[in-house]
PDB file of N, CA and C in Angstrom:
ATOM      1  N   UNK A   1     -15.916   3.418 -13.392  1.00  0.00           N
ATOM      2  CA  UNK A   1     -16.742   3.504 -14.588  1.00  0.00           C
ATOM      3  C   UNK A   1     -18.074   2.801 -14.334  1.00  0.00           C
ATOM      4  N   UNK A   2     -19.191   3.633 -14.770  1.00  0.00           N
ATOM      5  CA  UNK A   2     -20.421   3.017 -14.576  1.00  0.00           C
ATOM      6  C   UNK A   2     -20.264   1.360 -15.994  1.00  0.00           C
ATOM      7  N   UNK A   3     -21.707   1.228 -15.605  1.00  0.00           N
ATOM      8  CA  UNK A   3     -21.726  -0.366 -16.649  1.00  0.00           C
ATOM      9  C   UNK A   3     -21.998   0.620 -17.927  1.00  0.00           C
ATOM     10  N   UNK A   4     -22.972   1.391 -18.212  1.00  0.00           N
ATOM     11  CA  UNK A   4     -22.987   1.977 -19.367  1.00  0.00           C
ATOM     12  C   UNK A   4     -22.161   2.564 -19.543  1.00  0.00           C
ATOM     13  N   UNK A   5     -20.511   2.953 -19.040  1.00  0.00           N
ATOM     14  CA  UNK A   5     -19.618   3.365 -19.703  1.00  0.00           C
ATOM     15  C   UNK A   5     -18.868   2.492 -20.277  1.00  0.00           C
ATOM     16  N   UNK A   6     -18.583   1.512 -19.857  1.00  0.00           N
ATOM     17  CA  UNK A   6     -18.236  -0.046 -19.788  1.00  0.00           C
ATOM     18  C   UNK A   6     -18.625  -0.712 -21.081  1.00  0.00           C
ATOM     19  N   UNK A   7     -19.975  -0.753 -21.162  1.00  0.00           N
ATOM     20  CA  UNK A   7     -20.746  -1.473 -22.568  1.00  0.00           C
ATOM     21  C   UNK A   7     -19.946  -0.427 -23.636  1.00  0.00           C
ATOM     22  N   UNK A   8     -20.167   0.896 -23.821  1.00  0.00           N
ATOM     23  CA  UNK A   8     -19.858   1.805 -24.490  1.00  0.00           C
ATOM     24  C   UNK A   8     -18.184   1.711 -25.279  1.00  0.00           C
ATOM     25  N   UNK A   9     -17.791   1.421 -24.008  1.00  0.00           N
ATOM     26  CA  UNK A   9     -16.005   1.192 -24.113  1.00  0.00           C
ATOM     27  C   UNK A   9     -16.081  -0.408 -25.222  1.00  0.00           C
ATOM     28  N   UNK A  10     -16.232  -1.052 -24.481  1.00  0.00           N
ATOM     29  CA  UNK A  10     -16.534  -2.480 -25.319  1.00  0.00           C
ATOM     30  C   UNK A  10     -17.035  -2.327 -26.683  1.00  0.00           C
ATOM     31  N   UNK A  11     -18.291  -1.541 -27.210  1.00  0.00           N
ATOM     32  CA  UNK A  11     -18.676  -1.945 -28.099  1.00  0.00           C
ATOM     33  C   UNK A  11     -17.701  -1.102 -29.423  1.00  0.00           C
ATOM     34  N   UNK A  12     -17.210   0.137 -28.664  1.00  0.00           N
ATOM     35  CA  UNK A  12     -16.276   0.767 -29.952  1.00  0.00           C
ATOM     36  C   UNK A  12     -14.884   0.363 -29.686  1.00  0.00           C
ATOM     37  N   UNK A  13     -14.389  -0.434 -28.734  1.00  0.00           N
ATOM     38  CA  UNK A  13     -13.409  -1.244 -29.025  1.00  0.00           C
ATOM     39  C   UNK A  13     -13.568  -2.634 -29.909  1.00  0.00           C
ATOM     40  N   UNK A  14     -14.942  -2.968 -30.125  1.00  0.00           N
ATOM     41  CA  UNK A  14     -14.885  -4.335 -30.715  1.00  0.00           C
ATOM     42  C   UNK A  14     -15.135  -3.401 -32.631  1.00  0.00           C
ATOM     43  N   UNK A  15     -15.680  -2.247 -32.616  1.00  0.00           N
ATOM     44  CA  UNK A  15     -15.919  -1.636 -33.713  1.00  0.00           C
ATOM     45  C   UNK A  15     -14.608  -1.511 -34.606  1.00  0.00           C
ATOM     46  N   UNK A  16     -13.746  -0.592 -33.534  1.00  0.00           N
ATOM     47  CA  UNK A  16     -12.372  -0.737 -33.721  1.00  0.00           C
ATOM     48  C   UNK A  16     -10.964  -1.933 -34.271  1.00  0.00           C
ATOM     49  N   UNK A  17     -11.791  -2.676 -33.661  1.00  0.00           N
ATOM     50  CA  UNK A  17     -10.777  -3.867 -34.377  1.00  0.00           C
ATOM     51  C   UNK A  17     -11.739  -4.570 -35.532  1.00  0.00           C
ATOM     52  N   UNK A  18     -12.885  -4.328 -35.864  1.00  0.00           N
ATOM     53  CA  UNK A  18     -13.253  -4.857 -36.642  1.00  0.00           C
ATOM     54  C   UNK A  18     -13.084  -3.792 -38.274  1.00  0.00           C
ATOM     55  N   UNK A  19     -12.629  -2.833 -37.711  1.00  0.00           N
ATOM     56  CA  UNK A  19     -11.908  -1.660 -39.313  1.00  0.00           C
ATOM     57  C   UNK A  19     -10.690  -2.162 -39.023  1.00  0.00           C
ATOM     58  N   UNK A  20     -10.095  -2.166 -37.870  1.00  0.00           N
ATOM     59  CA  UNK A  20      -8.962  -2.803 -38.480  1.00  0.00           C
ATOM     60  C   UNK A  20      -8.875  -4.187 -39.611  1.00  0.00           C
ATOM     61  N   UNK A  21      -9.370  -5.194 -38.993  1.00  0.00           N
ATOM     62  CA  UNK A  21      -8.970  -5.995 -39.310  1.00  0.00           C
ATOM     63  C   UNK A  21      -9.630  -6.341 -41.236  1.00  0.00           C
ATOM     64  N   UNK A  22     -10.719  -5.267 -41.453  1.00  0.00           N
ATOM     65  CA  UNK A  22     -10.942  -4.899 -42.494  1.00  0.00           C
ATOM     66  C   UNK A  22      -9.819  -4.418 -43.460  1.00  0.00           C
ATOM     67  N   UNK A  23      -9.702  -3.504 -42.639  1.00  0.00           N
ATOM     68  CA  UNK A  23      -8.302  -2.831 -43.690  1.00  0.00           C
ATOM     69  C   UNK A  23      -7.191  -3.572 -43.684  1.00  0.00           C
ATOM     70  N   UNK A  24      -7.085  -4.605 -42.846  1.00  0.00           N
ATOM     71  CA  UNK A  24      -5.948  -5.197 -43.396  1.00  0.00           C
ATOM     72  C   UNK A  24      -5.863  -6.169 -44.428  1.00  0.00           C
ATOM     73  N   UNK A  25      -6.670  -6.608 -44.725  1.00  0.00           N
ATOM     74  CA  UNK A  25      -7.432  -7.692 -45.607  1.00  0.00           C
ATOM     75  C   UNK A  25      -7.701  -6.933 -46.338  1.00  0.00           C
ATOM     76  N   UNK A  26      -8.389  -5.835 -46.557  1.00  0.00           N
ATOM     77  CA  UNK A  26      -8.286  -5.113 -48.006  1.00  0.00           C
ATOM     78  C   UNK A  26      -7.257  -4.646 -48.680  1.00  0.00           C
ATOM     79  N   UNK A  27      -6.104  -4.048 -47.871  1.00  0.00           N
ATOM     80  CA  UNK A  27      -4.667  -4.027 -47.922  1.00  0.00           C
ATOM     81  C   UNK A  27      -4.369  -5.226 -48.658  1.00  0.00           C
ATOM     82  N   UNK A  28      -4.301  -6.474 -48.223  1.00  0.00           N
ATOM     83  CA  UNK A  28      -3.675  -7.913 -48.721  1.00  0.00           C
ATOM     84  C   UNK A  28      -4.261  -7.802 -49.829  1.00  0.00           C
ATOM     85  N   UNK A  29      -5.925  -7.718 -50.489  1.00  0.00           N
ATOM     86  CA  UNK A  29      -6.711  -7.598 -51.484  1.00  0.00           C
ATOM     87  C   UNK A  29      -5.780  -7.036 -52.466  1.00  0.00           C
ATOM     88  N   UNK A  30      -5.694  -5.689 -52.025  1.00  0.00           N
ATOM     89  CA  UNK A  30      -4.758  -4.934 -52.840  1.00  0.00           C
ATOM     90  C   UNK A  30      -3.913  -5.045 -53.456  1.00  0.00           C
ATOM     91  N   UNK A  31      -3.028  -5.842 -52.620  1.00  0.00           N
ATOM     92  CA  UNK A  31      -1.277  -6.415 -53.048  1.00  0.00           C
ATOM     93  C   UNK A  31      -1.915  -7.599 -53.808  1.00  0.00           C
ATOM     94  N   UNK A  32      -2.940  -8.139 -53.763  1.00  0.00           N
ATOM     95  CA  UNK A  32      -3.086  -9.822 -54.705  1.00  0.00           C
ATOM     96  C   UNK A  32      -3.134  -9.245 -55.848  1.00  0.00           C
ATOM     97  N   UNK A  33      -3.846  -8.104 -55.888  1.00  0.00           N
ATOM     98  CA  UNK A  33      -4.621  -7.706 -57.051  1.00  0.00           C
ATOM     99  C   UNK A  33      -5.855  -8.239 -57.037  1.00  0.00           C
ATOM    100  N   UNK A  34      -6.683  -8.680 -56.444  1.00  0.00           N
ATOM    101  CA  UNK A  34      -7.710  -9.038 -56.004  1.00  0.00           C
ATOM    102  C   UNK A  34      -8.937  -7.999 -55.471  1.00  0.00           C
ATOM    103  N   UNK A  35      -8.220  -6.526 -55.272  1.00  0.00           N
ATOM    104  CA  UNK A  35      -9.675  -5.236 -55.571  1.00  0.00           C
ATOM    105  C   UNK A  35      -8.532  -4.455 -56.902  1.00  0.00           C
ATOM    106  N   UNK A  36      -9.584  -4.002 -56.987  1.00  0.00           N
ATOM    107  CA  UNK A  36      -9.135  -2.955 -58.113  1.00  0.00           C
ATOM    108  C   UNK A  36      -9.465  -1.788 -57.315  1.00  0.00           C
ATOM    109  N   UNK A  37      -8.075  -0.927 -57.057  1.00  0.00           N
ATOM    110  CA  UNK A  37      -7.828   0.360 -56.675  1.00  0.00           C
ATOM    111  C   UNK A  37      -8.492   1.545 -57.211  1.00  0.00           C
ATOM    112  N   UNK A  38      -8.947   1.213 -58.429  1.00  0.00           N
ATOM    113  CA  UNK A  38      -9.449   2.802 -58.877  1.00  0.00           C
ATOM    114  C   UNK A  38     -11.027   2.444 -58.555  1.00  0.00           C
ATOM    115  N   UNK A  39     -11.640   1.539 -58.267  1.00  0.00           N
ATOM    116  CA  UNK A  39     -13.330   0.889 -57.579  1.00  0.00           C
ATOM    117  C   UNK A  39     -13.101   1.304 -56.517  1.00  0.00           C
ATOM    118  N   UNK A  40     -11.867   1.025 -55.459  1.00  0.00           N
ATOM    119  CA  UNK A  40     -11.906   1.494 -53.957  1.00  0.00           C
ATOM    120  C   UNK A  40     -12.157   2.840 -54.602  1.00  0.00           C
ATOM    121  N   UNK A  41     -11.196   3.604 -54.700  1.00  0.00           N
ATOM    122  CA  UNK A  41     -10.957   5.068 -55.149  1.00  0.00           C
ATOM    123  C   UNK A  41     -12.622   5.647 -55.000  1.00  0.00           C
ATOM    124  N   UNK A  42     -13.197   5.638 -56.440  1.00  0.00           N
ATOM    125  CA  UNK A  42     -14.478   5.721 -56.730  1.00  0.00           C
ATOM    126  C   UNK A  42     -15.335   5.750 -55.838  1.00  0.00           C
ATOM    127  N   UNK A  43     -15.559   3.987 -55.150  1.00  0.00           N
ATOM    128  CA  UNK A  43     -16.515   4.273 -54.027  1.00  0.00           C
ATOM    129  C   UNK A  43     -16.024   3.236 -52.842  1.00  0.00           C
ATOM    130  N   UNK A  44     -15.156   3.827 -51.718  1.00  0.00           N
ATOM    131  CA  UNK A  44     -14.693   3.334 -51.285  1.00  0.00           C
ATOM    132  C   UNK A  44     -15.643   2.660 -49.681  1.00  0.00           C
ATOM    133  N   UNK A  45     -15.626   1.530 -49.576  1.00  0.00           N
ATOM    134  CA  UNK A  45     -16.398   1.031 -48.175  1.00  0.00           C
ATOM    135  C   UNK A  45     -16.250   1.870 -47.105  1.00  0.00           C
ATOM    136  N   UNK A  46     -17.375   1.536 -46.238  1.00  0.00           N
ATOM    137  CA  UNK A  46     -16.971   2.827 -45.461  1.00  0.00           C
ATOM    138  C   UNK A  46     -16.093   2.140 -44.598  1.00  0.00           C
ATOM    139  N   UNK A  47     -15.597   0.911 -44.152  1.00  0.00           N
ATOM    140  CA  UNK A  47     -14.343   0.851 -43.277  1.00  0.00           C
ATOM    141  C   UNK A  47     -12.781   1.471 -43.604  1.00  0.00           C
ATOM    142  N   UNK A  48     -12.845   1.707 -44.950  1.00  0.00           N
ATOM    143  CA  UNK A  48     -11.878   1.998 -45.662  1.00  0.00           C
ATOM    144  C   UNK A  48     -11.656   3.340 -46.204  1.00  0.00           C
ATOM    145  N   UNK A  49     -13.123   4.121 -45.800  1.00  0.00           N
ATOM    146  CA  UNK A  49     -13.267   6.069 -46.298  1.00  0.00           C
ATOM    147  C   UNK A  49     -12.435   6.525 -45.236  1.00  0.00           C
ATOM    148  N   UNK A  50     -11.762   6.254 -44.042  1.00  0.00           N
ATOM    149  CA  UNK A  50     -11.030   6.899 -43.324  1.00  0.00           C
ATOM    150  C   UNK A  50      -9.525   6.905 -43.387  1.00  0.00           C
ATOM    151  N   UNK A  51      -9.397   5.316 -44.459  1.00  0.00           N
ATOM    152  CA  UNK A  51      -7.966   5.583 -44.869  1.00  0.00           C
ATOM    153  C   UNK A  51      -7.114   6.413 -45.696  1.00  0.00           C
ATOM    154  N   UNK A  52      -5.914   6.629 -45.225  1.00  0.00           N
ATOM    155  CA  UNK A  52      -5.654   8.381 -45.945  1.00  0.00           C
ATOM    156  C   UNK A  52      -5.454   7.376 -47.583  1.00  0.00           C
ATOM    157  N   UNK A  53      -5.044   8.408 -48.323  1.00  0.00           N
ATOM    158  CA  UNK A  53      -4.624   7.888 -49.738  1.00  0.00           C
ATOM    159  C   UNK A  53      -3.276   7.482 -49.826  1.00  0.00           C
ATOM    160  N   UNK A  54      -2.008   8.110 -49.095  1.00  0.00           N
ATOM    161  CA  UNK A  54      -0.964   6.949 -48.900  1.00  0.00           C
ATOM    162  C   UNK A  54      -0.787   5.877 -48.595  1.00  0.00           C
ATOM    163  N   UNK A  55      -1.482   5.171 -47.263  1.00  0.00           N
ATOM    164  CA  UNK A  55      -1.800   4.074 -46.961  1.00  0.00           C
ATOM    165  C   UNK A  55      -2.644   2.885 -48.336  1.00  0.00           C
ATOM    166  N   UNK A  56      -3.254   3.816 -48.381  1.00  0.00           N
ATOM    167  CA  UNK A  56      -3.932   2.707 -49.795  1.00  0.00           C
ATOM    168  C   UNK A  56      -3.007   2.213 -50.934  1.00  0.00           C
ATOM    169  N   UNK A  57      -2.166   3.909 -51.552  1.00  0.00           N
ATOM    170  CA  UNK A  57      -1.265   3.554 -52.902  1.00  0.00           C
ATOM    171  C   UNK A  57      -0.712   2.747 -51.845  1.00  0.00           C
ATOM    172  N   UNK A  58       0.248   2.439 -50.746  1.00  0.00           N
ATOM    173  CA  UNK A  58       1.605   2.190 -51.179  1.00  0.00           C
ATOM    174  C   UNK A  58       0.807   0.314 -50.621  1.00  0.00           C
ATOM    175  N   UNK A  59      -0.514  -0.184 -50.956  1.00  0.00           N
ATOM    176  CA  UNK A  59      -0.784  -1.616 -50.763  1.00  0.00           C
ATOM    177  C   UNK A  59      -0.578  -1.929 -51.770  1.00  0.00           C
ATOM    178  N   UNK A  60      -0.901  -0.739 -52.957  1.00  0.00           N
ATOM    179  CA  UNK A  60      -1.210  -0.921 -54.558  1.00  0.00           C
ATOM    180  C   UNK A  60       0.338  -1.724 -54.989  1.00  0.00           C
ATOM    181  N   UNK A  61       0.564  -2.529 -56.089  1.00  0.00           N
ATOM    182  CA  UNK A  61       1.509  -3.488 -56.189  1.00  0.00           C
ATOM    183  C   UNK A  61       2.434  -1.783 -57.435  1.00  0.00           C
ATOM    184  N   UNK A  62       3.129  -2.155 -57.644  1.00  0.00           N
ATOM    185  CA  UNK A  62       4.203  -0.944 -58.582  1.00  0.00           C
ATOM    186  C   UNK A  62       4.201   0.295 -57.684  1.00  0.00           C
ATOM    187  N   UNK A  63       3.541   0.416 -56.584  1.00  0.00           N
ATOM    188  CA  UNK A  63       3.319   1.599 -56.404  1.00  0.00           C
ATOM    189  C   UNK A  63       4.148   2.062 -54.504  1.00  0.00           C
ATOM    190  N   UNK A  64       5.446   2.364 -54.520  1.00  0.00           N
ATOM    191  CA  UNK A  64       6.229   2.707 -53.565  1.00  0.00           C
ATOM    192  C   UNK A  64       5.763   4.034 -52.487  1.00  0.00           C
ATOM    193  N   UNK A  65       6.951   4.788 -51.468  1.00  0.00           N
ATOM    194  CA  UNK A  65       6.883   5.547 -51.233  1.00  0.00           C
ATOM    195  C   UNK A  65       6.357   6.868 -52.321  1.00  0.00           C
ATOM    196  N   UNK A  66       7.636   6.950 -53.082  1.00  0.00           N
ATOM    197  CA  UNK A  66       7.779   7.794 -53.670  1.00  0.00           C
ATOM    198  C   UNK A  66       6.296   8.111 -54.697  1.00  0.00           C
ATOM    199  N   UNK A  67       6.079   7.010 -55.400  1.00  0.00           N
ATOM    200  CA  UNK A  67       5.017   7.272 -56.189  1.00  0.00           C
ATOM    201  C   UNK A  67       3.759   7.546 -55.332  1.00  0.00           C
ATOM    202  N   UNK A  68       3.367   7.106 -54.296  1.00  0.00           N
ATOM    203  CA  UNK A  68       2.228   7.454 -53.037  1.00  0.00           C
ATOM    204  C   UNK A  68       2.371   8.651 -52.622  1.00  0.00           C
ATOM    205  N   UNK A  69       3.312   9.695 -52.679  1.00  0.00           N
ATOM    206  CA  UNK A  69       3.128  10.520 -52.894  1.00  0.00           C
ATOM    207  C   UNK A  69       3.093  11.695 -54.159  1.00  0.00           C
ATOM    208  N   UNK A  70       3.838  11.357 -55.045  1.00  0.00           N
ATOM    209  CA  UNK A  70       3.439  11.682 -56.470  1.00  0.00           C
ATOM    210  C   UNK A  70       2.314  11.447 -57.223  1.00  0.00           C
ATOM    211  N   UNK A  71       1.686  10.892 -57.003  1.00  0.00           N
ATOM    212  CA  UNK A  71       0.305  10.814 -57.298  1.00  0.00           C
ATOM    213  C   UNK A  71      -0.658  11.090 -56.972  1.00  0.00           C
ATOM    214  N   UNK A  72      -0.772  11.508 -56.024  1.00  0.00           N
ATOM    215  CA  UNK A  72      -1.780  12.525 -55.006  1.00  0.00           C
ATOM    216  C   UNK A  72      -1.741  13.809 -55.759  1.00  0.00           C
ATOM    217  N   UNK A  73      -0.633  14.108 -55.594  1.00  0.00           N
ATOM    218  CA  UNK A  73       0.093  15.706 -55.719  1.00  0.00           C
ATOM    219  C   UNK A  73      -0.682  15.499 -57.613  1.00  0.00           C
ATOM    220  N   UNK A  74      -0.248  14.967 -58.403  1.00  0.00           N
ATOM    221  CA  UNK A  74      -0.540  15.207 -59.384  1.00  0.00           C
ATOM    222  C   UNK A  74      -1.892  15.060 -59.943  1.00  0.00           C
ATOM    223  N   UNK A  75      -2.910  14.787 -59.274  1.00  0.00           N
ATOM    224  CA  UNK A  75      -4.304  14.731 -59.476  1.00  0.00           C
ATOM    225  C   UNK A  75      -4.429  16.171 -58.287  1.00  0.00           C
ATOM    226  N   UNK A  76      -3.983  16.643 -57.708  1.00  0.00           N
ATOM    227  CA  UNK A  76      -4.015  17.998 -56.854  1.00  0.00           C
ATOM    228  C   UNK A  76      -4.570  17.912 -55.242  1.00  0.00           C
ATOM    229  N   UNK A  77      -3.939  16.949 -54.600  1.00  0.00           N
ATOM    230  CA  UNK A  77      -4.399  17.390 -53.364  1.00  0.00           C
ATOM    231  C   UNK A  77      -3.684  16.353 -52.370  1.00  0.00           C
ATOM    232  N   UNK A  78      -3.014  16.351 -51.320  1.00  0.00           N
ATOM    233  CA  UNK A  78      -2.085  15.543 -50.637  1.00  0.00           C
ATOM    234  C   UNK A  78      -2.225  14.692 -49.825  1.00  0.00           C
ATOM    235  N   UNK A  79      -0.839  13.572 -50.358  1.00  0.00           N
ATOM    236  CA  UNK A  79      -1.182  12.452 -49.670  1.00  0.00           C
ATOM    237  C   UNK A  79      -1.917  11.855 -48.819  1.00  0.00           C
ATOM    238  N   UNK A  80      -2.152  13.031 -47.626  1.00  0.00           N
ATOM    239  CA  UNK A  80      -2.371  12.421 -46.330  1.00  0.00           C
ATOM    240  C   UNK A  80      -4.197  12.734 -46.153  1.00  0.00           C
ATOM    241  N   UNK A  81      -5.200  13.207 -47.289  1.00  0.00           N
ATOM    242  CA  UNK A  81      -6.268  13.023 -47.287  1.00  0.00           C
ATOM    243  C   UNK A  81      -6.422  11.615 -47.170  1.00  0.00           C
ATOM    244  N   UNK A  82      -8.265  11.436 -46.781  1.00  0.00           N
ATOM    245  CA  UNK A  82      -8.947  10.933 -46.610  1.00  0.00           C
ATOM    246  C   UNK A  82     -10.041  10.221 -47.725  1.00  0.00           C
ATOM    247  N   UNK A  83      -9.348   8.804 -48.329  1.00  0.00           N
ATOM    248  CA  UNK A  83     -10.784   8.617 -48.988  1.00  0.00           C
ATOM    249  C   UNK A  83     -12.389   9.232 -49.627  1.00  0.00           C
ATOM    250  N   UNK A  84     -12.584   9.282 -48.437  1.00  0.00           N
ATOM    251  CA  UNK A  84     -13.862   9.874 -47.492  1.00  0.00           C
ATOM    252  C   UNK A  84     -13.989  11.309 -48.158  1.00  0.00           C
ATOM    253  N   UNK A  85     -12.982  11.787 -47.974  1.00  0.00           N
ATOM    254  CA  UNK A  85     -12.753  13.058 -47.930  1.00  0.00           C
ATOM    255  C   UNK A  85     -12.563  14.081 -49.459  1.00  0.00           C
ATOM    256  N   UNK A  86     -12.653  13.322 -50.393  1.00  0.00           N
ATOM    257  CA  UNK A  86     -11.849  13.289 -51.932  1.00  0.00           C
ATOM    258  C   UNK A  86     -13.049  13.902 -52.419  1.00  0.00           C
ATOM    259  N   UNK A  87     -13.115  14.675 -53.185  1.00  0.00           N
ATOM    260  CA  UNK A  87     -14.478  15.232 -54.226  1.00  0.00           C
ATOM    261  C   UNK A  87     -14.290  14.415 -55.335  1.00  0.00           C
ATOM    262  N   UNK A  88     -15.421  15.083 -55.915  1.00  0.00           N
ATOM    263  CA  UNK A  88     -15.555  14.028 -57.512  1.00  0.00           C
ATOM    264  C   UNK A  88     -14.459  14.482 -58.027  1.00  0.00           C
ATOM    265  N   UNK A  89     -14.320  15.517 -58.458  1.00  0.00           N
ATOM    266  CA  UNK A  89     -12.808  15.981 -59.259  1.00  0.00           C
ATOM    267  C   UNK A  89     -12.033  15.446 -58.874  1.00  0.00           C
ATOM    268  N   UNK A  90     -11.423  15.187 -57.558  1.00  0.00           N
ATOM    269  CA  UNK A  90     -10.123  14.635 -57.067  1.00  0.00           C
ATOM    270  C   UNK A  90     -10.411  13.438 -57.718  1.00  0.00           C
ATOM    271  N   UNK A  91     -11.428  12.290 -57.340  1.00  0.00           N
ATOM    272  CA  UNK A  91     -11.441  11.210 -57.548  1.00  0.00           C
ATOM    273  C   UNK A  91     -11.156  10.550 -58.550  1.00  0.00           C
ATOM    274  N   UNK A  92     -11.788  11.565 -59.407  1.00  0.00           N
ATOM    275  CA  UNK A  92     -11.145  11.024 -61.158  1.00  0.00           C
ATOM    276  C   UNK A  92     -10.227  11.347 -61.517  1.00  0.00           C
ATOM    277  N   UNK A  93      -9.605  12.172 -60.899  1.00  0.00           N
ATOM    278  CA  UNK A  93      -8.436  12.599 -61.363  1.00  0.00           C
ATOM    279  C   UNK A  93      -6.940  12.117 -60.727  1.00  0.00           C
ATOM    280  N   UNK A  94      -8.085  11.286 -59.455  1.00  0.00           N
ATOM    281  CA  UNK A  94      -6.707  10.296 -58.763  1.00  0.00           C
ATOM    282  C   UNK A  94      -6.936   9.005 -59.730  1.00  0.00           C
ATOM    283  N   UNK A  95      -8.455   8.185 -60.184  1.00  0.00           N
ATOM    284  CA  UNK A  95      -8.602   7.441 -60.922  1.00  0.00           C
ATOM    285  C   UNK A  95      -7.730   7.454 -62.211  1.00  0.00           C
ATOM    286  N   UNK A  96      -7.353   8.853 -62.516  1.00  0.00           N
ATOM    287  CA  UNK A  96      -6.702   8.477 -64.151  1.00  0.00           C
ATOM    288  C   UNK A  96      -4.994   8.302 -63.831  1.00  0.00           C
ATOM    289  N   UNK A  97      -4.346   9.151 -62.786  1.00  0.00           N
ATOM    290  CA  UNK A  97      -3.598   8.828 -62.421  1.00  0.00           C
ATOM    291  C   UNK A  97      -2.843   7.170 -61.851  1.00  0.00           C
ATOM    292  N   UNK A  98      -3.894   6.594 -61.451  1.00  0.00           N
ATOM    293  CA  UNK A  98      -3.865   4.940 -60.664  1.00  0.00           C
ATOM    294  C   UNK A  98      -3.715   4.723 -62.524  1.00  0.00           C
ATOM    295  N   UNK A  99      -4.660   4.511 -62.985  1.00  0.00           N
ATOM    296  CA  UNK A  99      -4.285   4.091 -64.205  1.00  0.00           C
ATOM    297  C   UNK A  99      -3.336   3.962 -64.993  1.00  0.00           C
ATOM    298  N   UNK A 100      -2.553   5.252 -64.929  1.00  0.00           N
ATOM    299  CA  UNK A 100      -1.433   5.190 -65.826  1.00  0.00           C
ATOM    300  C   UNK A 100      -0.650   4.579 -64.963  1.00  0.00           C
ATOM    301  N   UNK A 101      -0.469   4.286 -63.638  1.00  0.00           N
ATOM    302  CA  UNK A 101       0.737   3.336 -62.955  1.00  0.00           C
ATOM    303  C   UNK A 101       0.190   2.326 -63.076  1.00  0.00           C
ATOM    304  N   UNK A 102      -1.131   1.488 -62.806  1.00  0.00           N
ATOM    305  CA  UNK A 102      -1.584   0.106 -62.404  1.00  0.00           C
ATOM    306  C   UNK A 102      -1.384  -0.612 -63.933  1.00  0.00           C
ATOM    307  N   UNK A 103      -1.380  -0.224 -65.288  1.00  0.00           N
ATOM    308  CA  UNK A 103      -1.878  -0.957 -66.300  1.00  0.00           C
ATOM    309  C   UNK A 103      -0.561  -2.297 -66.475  1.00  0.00           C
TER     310      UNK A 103
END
């Protein structure tokens, strides 16, 4: 490997652990209750627009397997999207859904 493949390798491996270690701490956020899920939802950071929407519900506190995927499905579009990826319609319509489980 040349050095500029080298630097290259390095700098999106240090990128890499630095979403990780984002999302895991926003994860913990989550479970404190310390973010509010339907704000991620809305407008989610961008370390966190690549996480699918199962991963997020099931940090959410009441909120299991089962409901992480029932709740997707019932605002219309499945689990395994992308933050990132959600239109306005989805969003509010995953927002009203979080609601009726989070209150």
């Amino acid at each position: 490997m040349t050095t500029a493949q080298l630097e290259q390798r390095d700098k999106s491996l240090r990128l890499a652990n630095e979403v990780r270690v984002a999302r895991a701490q926003l994860k913990r956020d989550l479970r404190a209750g310390a973010v509010n899920p339907i704000r991620l939802v809305m407008d989610p950071p961008d370390y966190a627009a690549r996480m699918t929407v199962s991963t997020m519900l099931r940090a959410v506190p009441k909120v299991g397997v089962v409901k992480a995927k029932a709740i997707p499905r019932r605002a219309g579009f499945s689990e395994d999207r992308r933050l990132a990826d959600l239109t306005d319609r989805q969003r509010h319509q995953f927002a009203m859904a979080l609601r009726r489980v989070t209150r």
